[in-house]
N, C-alpha and C. Protein backbone atom coordinates (compact mmCIF):
# COMPACT_ATOMS: atom_id res chain seq x y z
N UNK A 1 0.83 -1.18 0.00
CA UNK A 1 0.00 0.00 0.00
C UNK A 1 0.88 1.25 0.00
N UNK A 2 0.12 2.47 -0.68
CA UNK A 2 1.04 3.36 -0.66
C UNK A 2 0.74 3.98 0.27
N UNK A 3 1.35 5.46 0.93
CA UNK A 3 1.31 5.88 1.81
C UNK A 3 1.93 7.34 1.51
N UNK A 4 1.52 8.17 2.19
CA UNK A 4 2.13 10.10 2.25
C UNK A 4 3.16 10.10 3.34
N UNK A 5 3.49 11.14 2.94
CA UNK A 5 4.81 11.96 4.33
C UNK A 5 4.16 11.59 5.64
N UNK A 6 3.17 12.14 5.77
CA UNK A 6 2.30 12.21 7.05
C UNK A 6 2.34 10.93 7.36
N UNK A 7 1.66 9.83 7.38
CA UNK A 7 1.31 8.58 8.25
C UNK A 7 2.96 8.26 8.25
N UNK A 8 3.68 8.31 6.88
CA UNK A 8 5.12 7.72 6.87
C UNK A 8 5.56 7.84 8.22
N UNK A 9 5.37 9.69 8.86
CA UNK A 9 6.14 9.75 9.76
C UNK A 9 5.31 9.48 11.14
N UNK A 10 4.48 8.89 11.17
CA UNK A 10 2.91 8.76 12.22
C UNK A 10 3.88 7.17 12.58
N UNK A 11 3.93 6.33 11.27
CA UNK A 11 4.14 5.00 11.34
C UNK A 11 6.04 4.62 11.28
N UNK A 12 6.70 5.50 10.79
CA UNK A 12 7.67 4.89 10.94
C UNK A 12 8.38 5.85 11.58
N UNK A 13 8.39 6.82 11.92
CA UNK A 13 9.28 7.95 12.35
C UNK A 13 9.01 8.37 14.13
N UNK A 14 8.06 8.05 13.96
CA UNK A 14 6.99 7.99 16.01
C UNK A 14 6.91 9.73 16.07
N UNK A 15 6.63 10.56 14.44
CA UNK A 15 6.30 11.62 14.42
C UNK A 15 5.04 11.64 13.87
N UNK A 16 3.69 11.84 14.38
CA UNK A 16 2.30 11.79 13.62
C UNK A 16 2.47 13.40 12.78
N UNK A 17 2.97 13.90 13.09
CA UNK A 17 3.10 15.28 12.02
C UNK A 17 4.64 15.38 11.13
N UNK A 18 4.47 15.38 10.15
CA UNK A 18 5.60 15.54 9.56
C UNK A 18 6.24 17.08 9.30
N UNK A 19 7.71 17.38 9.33
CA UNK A 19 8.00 18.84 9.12
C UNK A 19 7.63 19.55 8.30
N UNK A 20 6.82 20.75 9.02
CA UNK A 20 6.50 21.65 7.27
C UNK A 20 4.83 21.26 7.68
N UNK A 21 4.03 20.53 8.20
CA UNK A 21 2.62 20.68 8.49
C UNK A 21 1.86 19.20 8.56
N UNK A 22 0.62 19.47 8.33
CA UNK A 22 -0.26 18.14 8.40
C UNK A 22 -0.24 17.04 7.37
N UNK A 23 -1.00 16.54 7.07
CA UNK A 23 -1.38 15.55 5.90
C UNK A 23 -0.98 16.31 4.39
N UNK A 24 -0.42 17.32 4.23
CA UNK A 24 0.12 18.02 3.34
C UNK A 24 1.15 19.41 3.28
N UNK A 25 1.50 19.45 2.54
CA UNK A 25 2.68 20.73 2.92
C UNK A 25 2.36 21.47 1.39
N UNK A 26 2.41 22.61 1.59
CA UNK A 26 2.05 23.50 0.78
C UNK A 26 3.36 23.33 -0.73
N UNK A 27 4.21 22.59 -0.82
CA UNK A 27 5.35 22.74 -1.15
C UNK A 27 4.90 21.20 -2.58
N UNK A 28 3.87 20.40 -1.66
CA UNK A 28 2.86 19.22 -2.89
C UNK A 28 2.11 20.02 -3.84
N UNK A 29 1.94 21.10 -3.76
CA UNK A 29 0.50 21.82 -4.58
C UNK A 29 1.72 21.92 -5.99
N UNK A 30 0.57 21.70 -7.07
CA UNK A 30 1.47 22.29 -8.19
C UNK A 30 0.54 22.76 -9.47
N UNK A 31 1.08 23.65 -9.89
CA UNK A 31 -0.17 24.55 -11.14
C UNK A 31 -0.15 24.12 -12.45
N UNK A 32 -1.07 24.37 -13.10
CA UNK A 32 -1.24 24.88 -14.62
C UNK A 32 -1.59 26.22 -14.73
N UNK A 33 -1.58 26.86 -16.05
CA UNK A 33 -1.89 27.98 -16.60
C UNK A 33 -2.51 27.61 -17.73
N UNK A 34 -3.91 28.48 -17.98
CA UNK A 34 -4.85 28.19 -18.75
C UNK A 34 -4.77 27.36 -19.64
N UNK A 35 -3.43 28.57 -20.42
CA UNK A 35 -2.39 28.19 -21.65
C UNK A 35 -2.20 27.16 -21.70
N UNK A 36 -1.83 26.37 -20.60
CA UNK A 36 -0.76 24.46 -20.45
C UNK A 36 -1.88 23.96 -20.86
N UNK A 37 -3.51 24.41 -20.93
CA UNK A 37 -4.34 23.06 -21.17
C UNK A 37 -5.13 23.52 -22.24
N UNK A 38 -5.19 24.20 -23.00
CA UNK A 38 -6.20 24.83 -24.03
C UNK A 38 -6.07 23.89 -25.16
N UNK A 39 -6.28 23.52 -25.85
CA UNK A 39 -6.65 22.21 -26.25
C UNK A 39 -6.44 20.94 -25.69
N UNK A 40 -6.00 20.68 -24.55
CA UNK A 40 -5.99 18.98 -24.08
C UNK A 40 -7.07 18.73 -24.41
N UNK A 41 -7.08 17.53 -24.58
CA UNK A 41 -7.74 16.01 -24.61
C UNK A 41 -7.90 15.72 -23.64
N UNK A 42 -9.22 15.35 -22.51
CA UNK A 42 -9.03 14.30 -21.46
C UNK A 42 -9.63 13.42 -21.30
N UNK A 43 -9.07 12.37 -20.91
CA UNK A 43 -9.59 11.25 -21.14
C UNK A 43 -10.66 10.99 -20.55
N UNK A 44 -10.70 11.44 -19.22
CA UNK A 44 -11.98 11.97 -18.31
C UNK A 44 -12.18 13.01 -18.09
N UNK A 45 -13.50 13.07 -17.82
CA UNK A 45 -13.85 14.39 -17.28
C UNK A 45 -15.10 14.36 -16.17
N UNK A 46 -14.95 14.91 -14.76
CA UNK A 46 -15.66 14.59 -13.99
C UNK A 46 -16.30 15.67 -12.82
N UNK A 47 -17.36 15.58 -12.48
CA UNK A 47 -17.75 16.18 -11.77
C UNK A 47 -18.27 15.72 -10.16
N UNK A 48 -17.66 16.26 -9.14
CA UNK A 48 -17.58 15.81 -7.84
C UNK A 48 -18.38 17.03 -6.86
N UNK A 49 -19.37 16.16 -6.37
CA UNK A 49 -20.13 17.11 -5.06
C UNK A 49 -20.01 16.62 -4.10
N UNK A 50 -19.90 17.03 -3.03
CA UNK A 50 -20.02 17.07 -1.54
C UNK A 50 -21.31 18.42 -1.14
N UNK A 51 -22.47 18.00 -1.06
CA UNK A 51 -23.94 18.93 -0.57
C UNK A 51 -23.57 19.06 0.98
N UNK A 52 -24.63 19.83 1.29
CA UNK A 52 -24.82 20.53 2.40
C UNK A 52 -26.54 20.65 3.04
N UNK A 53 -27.22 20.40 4.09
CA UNK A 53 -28.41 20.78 4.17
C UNK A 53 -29.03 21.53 3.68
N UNK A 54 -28.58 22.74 4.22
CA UNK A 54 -29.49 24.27 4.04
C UNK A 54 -28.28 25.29 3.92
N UNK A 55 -28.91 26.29 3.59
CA UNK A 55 -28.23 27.73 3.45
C UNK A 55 -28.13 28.45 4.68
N UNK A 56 -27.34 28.44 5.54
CA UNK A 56 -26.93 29.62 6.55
C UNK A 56 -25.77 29.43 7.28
N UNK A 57 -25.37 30.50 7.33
CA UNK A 57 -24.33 31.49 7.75
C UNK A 57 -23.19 30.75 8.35
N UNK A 58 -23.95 29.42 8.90
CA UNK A 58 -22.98 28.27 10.04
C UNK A 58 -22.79 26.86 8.99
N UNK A 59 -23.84 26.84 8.46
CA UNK A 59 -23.81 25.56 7.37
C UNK A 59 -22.65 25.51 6.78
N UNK A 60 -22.30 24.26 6.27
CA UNK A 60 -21.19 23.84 5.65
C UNK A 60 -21.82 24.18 3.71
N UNK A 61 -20.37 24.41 3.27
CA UNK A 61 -20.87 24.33 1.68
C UNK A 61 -21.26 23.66 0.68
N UNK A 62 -21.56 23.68 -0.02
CA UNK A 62 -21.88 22.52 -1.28
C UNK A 62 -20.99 22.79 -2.23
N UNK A 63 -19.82 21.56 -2.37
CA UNK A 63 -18.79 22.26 -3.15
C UNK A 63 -19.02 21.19 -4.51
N UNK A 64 -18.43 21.95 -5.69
CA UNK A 64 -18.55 20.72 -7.00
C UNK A 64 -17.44 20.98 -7.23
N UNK A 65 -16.63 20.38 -7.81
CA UNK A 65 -15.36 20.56 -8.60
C UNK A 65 -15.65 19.83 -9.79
N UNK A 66 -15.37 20.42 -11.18
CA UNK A 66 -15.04 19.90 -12.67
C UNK A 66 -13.45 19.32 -12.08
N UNK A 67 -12.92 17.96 -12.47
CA UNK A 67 -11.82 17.23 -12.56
C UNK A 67 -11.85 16.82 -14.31
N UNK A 68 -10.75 16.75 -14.75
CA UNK A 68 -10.33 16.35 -15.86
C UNK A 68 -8.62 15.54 -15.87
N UNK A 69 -9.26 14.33 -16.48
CA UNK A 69 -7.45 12.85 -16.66
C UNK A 69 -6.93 13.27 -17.73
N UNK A 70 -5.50 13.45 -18.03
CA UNK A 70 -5.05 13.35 -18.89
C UNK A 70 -3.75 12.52 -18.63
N UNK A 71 -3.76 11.23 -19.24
CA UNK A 71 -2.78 9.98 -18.95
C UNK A 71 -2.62 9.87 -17.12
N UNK A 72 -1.83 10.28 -16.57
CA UNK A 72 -2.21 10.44 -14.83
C UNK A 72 -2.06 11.29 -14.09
N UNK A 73 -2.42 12.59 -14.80
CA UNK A 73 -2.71 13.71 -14.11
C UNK A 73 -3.93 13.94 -14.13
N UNK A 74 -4.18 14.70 -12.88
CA UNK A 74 -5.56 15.05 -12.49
C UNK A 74 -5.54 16.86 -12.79
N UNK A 75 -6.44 17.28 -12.75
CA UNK A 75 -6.37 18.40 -13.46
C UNK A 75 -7.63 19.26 -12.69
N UNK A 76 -7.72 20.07 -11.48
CA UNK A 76 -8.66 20.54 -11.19
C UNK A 76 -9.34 21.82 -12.11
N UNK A 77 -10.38 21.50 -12.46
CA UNK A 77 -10.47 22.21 -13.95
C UNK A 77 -11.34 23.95 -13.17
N UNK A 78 -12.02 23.61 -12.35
CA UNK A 78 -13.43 24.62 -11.96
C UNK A 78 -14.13 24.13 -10.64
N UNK A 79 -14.76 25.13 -10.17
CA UNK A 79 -14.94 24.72 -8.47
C UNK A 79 -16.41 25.69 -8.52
N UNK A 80 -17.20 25.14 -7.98
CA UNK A 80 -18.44 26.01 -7.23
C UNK A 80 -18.49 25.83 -5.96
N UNK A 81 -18.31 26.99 -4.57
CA UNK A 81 -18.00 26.62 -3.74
C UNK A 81 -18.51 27.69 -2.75
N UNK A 82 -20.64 27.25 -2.41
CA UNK A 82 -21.15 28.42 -2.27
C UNK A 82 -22.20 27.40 -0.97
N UNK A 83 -22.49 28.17 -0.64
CA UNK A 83 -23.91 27.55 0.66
C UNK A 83 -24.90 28.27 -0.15
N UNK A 84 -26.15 27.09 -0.40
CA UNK A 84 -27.08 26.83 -1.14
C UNK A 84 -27.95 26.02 -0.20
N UNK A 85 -29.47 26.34 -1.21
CA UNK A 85 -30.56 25.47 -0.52
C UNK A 85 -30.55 23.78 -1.50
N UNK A 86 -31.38 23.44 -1.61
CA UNK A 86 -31.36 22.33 -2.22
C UNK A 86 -31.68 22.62 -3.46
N UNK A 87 -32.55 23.21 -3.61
CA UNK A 87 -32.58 23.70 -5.12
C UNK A 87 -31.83 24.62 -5.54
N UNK A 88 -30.96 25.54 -4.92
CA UNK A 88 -29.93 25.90 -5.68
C UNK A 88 -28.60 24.91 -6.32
N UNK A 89 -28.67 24.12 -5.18
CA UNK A 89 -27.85 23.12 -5.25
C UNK A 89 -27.98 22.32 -6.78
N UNK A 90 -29.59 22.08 -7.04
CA UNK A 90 -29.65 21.60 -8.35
C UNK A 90 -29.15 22.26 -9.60
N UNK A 91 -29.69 23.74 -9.33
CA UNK A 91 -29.56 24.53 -10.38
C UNK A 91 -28.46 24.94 -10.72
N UNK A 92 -27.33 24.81 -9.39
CA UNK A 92 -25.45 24.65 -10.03
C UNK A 92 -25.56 23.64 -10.42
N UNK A 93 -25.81 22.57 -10.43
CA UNK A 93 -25.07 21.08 -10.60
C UNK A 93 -25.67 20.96 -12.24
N UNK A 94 -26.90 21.42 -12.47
CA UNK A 94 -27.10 21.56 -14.12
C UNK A 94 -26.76 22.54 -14.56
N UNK A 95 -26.15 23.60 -14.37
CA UNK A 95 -25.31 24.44 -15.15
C UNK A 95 -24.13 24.22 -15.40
N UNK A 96 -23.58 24.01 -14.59
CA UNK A 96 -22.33 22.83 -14.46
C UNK A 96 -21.89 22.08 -15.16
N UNK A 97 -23.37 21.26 -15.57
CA UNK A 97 -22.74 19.56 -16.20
C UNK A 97 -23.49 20.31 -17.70
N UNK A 98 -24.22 21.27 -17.86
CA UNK A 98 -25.20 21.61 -19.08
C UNK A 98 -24.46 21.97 -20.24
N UNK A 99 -23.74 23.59 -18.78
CA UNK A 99 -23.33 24.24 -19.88
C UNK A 99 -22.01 24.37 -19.81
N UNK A 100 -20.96 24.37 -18.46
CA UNK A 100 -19.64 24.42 -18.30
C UNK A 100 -18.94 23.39 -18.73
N UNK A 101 -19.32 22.07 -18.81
CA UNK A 101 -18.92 20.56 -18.88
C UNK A 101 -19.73 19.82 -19.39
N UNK A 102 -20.30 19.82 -20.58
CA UNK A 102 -21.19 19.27 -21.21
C UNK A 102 -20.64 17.74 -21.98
N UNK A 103 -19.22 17.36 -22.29
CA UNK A 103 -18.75 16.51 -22.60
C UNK A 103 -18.08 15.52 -20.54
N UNK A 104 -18.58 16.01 -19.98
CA UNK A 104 -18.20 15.42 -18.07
C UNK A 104 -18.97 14.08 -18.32
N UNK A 105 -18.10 12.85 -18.13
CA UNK A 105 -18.60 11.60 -18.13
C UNK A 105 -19.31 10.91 -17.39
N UNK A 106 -18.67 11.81 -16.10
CA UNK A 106 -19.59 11.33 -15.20
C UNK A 106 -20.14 12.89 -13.79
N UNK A 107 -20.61 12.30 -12.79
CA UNK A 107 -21.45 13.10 -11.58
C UNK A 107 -21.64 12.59 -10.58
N UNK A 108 -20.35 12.18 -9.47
CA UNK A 108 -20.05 11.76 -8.19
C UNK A 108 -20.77 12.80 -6.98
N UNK A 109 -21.62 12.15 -6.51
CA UNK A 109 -22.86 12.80 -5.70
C UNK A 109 -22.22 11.87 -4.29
N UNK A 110 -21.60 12.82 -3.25
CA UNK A 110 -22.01 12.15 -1.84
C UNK A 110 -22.95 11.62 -1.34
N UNK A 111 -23.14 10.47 -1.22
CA UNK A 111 -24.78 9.97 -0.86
C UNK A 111 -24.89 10.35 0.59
N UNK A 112 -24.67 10.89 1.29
CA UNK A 112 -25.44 11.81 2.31
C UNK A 112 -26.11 13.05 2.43
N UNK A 113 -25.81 13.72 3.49
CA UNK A 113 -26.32 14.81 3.54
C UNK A 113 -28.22 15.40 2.53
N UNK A 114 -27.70 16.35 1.40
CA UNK A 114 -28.68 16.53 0.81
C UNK A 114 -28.59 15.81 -0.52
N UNK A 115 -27.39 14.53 -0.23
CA UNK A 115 -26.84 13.78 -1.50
C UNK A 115 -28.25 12.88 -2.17
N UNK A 116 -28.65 12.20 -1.10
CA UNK A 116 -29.89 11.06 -2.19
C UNK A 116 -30.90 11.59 -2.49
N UNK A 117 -31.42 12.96 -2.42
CA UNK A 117 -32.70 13.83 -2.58
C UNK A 117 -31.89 14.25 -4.17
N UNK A 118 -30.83 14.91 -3.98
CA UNK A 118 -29.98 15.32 -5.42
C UNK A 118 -30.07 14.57 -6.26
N UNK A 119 -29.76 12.94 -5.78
CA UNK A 119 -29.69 12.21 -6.82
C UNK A 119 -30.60 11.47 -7.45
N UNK A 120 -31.88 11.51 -6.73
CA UNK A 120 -33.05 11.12 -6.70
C UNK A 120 -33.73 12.42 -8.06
N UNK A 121 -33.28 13.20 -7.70
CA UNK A 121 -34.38 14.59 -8.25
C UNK A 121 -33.24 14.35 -9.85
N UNK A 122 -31.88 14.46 -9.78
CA UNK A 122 -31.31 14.77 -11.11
C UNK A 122 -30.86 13.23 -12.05
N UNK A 123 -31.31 12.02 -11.33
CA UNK A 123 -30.83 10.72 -12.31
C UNK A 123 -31.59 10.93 -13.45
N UNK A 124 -32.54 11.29 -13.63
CA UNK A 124 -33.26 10.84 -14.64
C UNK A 124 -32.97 11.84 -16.15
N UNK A 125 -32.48 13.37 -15.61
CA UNK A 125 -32.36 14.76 -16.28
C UNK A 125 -30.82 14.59 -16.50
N UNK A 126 -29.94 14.20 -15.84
CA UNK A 126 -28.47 14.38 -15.97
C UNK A 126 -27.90 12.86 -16.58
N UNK A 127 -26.92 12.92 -17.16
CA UNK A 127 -26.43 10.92 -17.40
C UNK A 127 -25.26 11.24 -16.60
N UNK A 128 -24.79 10.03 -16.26
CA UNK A 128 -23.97 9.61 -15.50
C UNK A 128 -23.91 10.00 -13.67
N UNK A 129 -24.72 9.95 -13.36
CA UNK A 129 -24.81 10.24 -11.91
C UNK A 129 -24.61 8.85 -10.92
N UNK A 130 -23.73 9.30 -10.50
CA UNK A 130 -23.21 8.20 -9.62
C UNK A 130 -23.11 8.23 -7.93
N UNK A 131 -23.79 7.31 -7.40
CA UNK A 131 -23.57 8.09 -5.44
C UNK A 131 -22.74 7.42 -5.17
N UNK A 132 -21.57 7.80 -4.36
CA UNK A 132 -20.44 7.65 -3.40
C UNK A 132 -21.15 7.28 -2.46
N UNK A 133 -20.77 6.22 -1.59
CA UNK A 133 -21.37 6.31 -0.12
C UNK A 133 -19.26 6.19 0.66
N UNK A 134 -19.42 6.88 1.47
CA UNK A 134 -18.00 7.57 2.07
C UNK A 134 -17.99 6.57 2.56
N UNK A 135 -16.29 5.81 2.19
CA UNK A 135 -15.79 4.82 3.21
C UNK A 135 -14.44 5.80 4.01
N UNK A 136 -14.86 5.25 5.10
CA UNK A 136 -13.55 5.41 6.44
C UNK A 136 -14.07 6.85 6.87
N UNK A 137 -13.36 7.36 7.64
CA UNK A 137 -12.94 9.25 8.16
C UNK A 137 -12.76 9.83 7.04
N UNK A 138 -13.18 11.19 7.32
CA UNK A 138 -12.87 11.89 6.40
C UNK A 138 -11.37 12.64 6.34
N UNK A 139 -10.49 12.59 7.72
CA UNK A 139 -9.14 12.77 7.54
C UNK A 139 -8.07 11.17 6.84
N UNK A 140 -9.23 9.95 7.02
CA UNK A 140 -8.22 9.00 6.39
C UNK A 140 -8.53 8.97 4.58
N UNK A 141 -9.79 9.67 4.55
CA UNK A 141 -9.92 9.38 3.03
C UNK A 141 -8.90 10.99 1.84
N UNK A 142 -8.50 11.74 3.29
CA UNK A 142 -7.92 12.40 2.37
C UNK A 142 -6.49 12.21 2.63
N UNK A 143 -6.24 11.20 3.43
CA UNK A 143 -4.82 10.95 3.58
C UNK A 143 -4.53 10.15 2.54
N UNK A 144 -5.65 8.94 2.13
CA UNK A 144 -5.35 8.39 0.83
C UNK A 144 -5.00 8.72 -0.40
N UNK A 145 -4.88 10.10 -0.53
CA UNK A 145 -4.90 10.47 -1.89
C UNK A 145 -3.43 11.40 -1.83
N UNK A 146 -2.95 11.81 -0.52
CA UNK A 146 -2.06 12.93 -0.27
C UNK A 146 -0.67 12.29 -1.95
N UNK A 147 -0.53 10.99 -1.19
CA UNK A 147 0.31 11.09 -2.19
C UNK A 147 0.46 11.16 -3.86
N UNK A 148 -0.99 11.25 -4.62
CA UNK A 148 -0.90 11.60 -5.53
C UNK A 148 -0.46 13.15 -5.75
N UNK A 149 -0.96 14.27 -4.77
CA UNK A 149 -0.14 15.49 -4.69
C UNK A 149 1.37 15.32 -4.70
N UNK A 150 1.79 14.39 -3.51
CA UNK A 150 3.08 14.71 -3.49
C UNK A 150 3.96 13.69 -4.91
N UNK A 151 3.31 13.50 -5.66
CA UNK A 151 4.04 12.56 -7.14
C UNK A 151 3.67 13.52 -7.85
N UNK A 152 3.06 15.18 -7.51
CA UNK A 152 3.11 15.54 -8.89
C UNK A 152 1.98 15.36 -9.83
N UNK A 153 1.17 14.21 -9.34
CA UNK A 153 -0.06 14.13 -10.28
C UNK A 153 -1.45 14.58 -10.20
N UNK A 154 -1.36 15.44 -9.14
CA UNK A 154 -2.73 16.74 -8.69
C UNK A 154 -2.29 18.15 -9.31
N UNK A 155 -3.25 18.85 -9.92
CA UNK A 155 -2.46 19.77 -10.88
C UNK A 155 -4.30 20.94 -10.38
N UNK A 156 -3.59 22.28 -9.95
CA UNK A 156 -4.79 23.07 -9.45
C UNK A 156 -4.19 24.23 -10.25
N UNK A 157 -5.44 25.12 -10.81
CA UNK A 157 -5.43 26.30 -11.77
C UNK A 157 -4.49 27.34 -10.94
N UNK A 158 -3.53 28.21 -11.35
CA UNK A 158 -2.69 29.12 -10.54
C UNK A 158 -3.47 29.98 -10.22
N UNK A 159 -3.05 30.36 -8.98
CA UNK A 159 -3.88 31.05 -7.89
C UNK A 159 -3.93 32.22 -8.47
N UNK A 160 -3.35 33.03 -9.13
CA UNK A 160 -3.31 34.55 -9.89
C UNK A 160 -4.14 33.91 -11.00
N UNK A 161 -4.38 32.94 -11.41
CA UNK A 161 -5.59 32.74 -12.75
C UNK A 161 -6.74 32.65 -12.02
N UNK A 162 -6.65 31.88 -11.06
CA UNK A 162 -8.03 31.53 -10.26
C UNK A 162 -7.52 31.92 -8.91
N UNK A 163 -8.42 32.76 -8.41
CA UNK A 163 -8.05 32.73 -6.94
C UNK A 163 -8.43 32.08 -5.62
N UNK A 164 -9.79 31.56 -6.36
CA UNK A 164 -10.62 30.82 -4.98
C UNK A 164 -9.29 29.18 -5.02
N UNK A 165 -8.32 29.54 -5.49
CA UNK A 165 -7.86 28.34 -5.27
C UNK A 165 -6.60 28.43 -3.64
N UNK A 166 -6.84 29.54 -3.19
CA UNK A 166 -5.87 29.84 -2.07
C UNK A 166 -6.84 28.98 -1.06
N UNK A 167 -7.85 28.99 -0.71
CA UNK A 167 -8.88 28.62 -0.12
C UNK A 167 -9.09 27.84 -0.21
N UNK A 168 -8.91 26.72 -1.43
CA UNK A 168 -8.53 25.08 -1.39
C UNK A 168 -7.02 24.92 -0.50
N UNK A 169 -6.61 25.25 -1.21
CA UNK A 169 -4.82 25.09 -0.42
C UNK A 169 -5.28 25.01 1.17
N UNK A 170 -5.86 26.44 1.27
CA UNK A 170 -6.07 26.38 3.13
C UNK A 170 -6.60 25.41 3.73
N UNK A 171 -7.87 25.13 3.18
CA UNK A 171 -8.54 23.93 3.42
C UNK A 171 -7.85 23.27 3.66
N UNK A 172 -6.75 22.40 2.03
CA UNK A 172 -5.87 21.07 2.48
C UNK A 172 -5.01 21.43 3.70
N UNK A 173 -4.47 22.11 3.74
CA UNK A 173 -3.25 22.73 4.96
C UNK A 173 -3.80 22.48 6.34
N UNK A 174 -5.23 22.34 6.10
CA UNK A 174 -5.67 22.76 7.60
C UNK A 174 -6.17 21.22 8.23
N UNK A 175 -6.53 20.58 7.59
CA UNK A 175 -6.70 19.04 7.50
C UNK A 175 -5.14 18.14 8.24
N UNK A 176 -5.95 17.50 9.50
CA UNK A 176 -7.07 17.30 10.21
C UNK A 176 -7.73 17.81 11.51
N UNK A 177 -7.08 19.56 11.05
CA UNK A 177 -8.03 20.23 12.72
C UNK A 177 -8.48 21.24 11.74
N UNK A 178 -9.05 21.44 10.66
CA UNK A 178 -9.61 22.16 9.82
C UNK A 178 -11.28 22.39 10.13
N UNK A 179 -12.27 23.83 10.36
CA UNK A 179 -13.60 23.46 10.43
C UNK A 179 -14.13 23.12 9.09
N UNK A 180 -13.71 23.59 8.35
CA UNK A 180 -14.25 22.95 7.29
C UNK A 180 -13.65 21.81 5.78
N UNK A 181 -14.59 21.40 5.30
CA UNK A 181 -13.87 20.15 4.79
C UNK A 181 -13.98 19.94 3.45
N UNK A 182 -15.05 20.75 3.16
CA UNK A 182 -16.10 20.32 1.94
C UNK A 182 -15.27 20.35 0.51
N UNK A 183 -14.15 21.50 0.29
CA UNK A 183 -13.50 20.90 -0.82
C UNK A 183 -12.46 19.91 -0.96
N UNK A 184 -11.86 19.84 0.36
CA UNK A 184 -11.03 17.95 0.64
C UNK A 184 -12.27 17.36 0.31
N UNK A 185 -13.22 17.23 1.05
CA UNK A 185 -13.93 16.11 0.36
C UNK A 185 -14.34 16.03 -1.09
N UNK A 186 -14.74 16.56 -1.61
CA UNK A 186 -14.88 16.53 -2.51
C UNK A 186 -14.13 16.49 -3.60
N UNK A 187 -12.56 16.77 -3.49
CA UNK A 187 -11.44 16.19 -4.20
C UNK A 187 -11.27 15.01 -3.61
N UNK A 188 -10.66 14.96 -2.55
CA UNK A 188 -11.04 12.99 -2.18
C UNK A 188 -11.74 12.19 -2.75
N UNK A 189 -12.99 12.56 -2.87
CA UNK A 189 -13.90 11.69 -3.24
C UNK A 189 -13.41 11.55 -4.72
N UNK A 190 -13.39 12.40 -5.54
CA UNK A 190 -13.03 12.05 -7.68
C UNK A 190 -11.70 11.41 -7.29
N UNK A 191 -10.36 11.53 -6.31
CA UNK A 191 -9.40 11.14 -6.38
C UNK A 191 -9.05 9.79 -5.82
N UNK A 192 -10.02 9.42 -4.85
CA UNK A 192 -10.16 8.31 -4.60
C UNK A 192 -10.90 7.24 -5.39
């Protein structure tokens, strides 16, 4: 099995934190520019939610991320990353797959939360909708994936092209005493 910096040094070092931070170090993140992908090809293309109940102020978000493969890079293409009701929730997730990602193969729906009402209301209107039901913690399911960051094969839009991407970074950085989670999960989830 493979394994990240972090458990490496949890399990072989009798350090559960490794130098430089948690389950990731800011030093794994690595970019594209628009430019690097304007005509790729990908072999996939995917869309990942993690929902939320309701809309307020304390609620957690409903995040989607567009993911796109090209040979074994992952490619975070686009992010919606807003507190919504349930029907807003729909009305991103078909603009999304309609009009932003209309060739997206598939639509990884958390089956919790406001996940089986989503998927219930959009199987029939959307193709490829698929429910996740979350195996393990949500700090071990994003430890599973750390090391595709640290090989280089997680690739996020540069923060001066996109900026809501500082706010992913924080997120990962802040994982596992982070309050919120929703875009780890939801990269976890397409990366797992």
């Amino acid at each position: 099995s493979v394994i990240g910096s972090y458990a490496f040094a949890a399990l072989y070092q009798g350090r559960p934190t490794p130098k430089g931070g948690g389950i990731i170090n800011k030093s794994d993140f690595k970019f594209y520019r628009r430019a690097d992908i304007a005509g790729m090809v990908f072999d996939l293309q995917i869309l990942s939610t993690d929902a939320a109940f309701k809309d307020t102020k304390a609620s957690s978000y409903v995040v989607t991320q567009a993911w796109g493969r090209n040979a074994n890079r992952h490619y975070l293409l686009a992010q919606s990353r807003k507190r919504l009701t349930f029907t807003g929730t729909l009305t991103d997730l078909r603009n999304l797959r309609k009009v932003r990602f209309p060739n997206c193969n598939g639509i990884l729906i958390e089956d919790k939360a406001n996940g089986p009402a989503i998927i219930d209301t959009l199987r029939t209107e959307l193709p490829g909708i698929i429910p996740i039901e979350p195996m393990g913690s949500k700090p071990a399911r994003a430890e599973a994936v750390v090391p595709l960051f640290e090989a280089g094969n997680v690739l996020l839009p540069h923060p001066d092209e996109e900026p809501w991407v500082e706010a992913f970074m924080a997120e990962w950085l802040s994982v596992p005493n982070g309050m919120f989670w929703d875009q780890v999960d939801a990269a976890s989830q397409y990366l797992n």
